[in-house]
N, C-alpha and C. Protein backbone atom coordinates (compact mmCIF):
# COMPACT_ATOMS: atom_id res chain seq x y z
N UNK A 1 0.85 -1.18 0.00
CA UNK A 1 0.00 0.00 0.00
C UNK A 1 0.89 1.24 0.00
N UNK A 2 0.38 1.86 -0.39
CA UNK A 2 1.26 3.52 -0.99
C UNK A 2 -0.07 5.05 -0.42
N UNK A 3 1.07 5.26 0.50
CA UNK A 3 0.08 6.32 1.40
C UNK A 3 0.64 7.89 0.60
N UNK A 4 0.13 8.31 0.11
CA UNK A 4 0.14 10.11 -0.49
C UNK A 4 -0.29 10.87 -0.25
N UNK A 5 0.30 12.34 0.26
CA UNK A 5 -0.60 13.09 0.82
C UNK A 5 -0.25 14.06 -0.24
N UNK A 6 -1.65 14.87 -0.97
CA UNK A 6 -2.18 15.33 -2.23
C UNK A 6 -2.93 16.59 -1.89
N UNK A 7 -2.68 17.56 -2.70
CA UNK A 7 -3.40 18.58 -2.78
C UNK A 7 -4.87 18.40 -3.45
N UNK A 8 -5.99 18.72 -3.19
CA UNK A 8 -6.84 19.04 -4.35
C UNK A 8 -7.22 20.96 -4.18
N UNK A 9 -7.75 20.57 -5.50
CA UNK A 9 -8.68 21.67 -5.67
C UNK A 9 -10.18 21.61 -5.82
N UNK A 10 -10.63 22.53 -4.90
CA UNK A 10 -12.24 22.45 -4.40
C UNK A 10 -12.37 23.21 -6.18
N UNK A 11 -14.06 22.82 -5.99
CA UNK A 11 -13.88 23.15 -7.39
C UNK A 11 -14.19 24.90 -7.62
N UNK A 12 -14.20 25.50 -6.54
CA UNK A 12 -13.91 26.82 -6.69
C UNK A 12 -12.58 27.25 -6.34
N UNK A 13 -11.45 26.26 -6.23
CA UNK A 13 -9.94 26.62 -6.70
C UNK A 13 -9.27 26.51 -5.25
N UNK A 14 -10.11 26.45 -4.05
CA UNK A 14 -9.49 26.42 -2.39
C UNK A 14 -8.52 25.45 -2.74
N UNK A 15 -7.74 25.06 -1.84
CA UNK A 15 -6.62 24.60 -1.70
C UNK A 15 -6.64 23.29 -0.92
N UNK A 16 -7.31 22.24 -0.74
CA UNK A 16 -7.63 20.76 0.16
C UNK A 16 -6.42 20.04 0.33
N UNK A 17 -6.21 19.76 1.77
CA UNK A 17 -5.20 18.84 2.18
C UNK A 17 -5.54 17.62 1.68
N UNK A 18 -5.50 16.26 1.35
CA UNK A 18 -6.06 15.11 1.17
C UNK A 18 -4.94 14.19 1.39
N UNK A 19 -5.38 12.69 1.76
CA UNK A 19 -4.31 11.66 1.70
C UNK A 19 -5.13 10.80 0.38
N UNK A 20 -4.39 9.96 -0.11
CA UNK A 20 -4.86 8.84 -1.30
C UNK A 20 -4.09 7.78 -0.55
N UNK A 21 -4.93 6.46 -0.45
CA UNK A 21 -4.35 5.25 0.11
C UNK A 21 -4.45 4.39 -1.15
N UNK A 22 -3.34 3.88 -1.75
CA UNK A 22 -3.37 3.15 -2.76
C UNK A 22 -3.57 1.69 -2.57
N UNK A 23 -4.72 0.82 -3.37
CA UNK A 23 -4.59 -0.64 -3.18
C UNK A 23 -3.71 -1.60 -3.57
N UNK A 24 -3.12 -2.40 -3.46
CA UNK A 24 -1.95 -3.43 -3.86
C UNK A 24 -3.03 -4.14 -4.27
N UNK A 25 -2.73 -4.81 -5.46
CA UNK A 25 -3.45 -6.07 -6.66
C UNK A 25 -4.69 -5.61 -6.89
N UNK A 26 -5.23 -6.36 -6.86
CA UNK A 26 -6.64 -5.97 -7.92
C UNK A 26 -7.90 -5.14 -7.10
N UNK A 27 -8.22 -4.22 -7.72
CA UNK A 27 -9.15 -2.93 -7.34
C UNK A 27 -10.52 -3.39 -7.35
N UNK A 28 -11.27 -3.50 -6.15
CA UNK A 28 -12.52 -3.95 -6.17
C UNK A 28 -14.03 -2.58 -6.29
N UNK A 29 -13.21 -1.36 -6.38
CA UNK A 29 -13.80 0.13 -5.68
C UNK A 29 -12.84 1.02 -5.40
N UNK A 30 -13.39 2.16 -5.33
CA UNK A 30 -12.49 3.56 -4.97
C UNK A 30 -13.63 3.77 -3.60
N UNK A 31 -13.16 4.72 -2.68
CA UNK A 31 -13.96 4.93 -1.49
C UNK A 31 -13.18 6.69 -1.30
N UNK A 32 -14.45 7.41 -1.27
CA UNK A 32 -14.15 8.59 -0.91
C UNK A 32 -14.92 9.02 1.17
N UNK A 33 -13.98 8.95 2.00
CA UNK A 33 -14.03 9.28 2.98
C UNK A 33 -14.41 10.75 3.10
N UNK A 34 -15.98 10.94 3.62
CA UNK A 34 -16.65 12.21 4.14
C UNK A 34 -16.81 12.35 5.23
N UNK A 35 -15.69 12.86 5.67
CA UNK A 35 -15.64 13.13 7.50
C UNK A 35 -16.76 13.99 8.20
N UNK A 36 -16.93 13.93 9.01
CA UNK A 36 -17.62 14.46 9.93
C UNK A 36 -17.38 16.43 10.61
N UNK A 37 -18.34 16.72 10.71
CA UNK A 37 -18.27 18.21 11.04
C UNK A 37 -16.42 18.62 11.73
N UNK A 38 -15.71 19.26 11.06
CA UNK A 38 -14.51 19.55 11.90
C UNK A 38 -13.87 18.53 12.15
N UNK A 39 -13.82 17.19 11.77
CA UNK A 39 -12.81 16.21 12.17
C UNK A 39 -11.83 16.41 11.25
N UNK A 40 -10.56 16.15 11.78
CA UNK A 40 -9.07 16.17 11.07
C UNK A 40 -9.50 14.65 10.07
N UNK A 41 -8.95 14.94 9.24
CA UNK A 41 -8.85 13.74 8.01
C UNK A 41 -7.96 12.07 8.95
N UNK A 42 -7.19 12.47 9.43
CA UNK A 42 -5.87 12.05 10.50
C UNK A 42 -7.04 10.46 11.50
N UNK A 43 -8.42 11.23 11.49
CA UNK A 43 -8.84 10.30 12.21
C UNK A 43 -9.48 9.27 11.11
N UNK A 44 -9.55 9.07 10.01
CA UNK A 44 -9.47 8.26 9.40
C UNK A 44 -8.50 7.48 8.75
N UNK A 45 -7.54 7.75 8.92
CA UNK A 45 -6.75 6.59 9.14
C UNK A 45 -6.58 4.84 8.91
N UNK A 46 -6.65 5.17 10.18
CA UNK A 46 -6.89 3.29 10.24
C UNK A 46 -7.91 2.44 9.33
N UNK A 47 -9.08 3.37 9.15
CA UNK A 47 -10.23 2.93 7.95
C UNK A 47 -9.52 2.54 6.98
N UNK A 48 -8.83 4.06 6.45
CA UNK A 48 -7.90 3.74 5.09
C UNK A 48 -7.51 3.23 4.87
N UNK A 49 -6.62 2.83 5.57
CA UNK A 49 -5.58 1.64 5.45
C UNK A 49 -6.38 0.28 5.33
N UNK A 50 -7.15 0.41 6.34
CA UNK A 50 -7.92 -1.31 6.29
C UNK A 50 -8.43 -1.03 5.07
N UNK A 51 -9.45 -0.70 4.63
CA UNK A 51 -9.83 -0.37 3.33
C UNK A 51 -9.38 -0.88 1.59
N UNK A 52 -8.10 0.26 2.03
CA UNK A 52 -6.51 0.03 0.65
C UNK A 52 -6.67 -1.18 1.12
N UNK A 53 -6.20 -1.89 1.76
CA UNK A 53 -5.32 -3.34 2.04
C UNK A 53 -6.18 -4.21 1.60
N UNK A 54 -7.34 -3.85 1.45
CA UNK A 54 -8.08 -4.99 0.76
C UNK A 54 -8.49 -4.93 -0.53
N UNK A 55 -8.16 -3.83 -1.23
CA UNK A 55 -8.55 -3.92 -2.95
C UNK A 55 -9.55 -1.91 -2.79
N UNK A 56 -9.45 -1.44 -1.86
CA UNK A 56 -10.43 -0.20 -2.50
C UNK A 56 -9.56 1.23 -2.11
N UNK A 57 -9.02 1.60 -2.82
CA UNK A 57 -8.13 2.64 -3.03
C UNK A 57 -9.23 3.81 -2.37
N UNK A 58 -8.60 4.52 -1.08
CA UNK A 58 -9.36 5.78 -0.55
C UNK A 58 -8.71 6.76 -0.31
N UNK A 59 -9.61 7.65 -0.23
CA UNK A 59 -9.40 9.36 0.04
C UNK A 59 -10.20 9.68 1.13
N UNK A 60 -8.81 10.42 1.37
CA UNK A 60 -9.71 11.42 2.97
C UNK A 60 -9.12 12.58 2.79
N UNK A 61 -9.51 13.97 2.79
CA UNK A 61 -9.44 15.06 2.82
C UNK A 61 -9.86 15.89 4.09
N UNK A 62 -9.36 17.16 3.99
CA UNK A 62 -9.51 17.84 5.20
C UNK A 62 -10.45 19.24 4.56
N UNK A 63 -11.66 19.50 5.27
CA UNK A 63 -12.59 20.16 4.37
C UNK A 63 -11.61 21.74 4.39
N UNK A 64 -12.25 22.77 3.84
CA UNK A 64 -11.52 24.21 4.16
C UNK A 64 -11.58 24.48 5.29
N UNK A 65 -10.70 24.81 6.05
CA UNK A 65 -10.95 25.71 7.40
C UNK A 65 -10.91 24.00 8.35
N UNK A 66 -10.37 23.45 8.11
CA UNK A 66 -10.25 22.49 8.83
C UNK A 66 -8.72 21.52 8.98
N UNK A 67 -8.34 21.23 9.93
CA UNK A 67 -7.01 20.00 9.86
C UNK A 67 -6.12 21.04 8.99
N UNK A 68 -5.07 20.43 7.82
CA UNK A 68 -4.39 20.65 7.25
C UNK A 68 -4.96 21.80 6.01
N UNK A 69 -6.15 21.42 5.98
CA UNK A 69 -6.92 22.74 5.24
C UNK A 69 -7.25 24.20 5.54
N UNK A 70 -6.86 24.35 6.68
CA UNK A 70 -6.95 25.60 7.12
C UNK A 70 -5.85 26.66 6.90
N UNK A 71 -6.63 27.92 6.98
CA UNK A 71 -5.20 29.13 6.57
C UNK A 71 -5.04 28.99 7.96
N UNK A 72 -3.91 29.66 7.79
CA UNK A 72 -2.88 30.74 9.04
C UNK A 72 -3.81 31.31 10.48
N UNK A 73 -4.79 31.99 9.54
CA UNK A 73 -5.44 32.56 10.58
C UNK A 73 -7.60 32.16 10.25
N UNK A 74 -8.20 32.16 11.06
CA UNK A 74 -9.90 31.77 10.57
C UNK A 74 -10.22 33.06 11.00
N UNK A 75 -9.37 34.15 11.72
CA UNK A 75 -10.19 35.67 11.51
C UNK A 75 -10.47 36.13 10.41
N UNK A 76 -12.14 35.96 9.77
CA UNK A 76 -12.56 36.70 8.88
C UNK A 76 -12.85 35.71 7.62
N UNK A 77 -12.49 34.38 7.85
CA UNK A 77 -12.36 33.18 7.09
C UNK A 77 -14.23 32.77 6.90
N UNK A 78 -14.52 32.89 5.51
CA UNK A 78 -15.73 32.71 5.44
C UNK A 78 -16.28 31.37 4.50
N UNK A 79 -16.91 30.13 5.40
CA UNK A 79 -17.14 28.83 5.17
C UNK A 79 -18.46 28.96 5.47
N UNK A 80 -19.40 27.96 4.76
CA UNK A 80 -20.77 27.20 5.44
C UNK A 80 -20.82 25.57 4.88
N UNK A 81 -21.58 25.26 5.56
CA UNK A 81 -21.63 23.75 5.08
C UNK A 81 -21.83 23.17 4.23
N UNK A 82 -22.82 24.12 2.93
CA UNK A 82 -22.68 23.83 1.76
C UNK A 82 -21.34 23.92 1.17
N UNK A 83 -20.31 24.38 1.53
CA UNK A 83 -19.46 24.68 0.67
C UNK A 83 -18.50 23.59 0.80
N UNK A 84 -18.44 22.42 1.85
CA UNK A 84 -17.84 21.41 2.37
C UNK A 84 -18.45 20.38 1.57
N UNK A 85 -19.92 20.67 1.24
CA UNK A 85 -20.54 19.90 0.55
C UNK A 85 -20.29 19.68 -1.27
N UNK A 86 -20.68 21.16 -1.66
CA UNK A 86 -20.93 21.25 -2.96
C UNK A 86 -19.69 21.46 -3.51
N UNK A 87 -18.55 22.18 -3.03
CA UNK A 87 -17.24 22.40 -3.21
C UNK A 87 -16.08 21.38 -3.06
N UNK A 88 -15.88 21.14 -1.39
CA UNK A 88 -14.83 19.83 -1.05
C UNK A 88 -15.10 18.69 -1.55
N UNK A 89 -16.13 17.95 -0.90
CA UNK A 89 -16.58 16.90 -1.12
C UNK A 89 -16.66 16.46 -2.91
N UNK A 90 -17.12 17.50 -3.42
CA UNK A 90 -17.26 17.20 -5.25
C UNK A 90 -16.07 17.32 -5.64
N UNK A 91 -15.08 17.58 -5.00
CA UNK A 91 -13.51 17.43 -5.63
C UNK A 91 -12.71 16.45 -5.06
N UNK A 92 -13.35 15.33 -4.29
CA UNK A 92 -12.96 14.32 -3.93
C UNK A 92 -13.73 13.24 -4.33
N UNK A 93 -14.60 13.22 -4.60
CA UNK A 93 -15.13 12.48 -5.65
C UNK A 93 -14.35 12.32 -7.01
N UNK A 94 -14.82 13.87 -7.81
CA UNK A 94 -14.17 13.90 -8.65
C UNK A 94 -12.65 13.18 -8.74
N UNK A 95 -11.76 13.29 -7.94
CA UNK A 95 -10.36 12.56 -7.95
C UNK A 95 -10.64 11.45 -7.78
N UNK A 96 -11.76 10.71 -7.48
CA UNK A 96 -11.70 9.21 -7.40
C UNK A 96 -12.36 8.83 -8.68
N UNK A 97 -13.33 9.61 -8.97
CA UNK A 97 -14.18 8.59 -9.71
C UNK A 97 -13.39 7.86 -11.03
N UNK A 98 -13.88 6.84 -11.42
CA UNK A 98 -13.33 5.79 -12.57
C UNK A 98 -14.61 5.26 -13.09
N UNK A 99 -14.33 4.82 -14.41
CA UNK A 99 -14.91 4.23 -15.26
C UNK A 99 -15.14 3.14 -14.77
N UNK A 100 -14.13 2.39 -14.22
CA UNK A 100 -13.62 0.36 -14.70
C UNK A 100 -14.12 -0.12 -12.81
N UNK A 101 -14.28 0.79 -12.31
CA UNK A 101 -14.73 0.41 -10.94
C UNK A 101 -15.81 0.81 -10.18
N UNK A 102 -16.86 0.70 -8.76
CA UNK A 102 -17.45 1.66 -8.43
C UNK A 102 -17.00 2.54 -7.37
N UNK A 103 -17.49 3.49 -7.05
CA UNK A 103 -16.79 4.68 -6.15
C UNK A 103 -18.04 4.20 -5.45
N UNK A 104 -17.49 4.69 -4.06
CA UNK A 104 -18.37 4.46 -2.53
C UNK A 104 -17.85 5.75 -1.90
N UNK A 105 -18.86 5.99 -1.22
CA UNK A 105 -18.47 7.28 -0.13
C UNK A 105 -18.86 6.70 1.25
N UNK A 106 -17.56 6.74 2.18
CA UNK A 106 -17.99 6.54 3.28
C UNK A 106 -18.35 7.96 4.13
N UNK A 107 -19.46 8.06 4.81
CA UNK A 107 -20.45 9.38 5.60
C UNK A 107 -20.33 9.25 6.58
N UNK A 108 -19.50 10.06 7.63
CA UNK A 108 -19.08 10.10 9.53
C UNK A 108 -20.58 11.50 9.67
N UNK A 109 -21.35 11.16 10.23
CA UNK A 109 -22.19 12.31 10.76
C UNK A 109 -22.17 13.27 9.58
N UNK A 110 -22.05 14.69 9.30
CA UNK A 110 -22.00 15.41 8.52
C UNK A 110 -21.88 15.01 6.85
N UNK A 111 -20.67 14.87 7.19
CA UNK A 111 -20.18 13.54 5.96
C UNK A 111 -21.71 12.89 4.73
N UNK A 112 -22.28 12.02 6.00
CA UNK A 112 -23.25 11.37 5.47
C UNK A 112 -24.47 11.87 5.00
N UNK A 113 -24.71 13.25 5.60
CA UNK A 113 -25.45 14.19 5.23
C UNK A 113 -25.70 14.99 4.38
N UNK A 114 -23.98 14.73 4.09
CA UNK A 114 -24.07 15.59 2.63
C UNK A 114 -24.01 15.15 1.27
N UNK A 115 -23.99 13.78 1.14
CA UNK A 115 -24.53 13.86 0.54
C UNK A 115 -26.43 13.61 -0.18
C-alpha cells in the first residue's frame, strides 16, 4: 500500500489537504471518505488503510478551514456547510471517480449528510 498526501482543488480553486491510500493487486472500488463536522482527516486513518489493504483505493481530505486545510489565521475566514458539501466533497469524488470500478463514499455524521 502507498500512502500520499495530495493537494486538491475544491472546485472553486481552495486549496484541500487530502491523503490517497493506494490498493496493492486488484481494485474492487475507490472509497471517498466524508468526514464528519470539523474532524481532522488524520482520524481516518486506520479505515484507510484497512480499506486500501483490501482492494479499495481511498481518500480522505480535510474540508476548508479544517485540519491541514486551514489558513494561518480563521479571523474573517468565510465557510458554510454547503461549501464542504458542494465544493470539497465534489472534488474528492471527482479525484476518485473511474470508469472500470465503483466509487463508494464513506459518511461520519456530517459527511453522510451531505450527501
Amino acid at each position: 500500500m502507498t500512502i500520499e498526501a495530495i493537494q486538491l482543488a475544491a472546485r472553486d480553486g481552495y486549496p484541500l489537504a487530502a491523503v490517497r491510500y493506494s490498493a496493492p493487486g486488484t481494485v474492487h472500488g475507490r472509497i471517498v471518505v466524508a468526514g464528519a463536522n470539523a474532524v481532522s482527516q488524520r482520524f481516518y486513518r486506520p479505515f484507510a488503510e484497512f480499506a486500501a489493504a483490501r482492494g479499495y483505493p481511498t481518500l480522505t481530505l480535510d474540508y476548508r478551514g479544517v485540519g491541514l486545510s486551514r489558513p494561518e489565521s480563521l479571523r474573517g475566514f468565510q465557510v458554510e456547510y454547503r461549501h464542504w458539501a458542494e465544493l470539497d466533497l465534489a472534488a474528492a469524488v471527482d479525484a476518485m471517480a473511474s470508469d472500470s470500478v465503483p466509487l463508494f463514499v464513506v459518511g461520519h455524521s456530517f459527511g453522510g449528510h451531505a450527501f
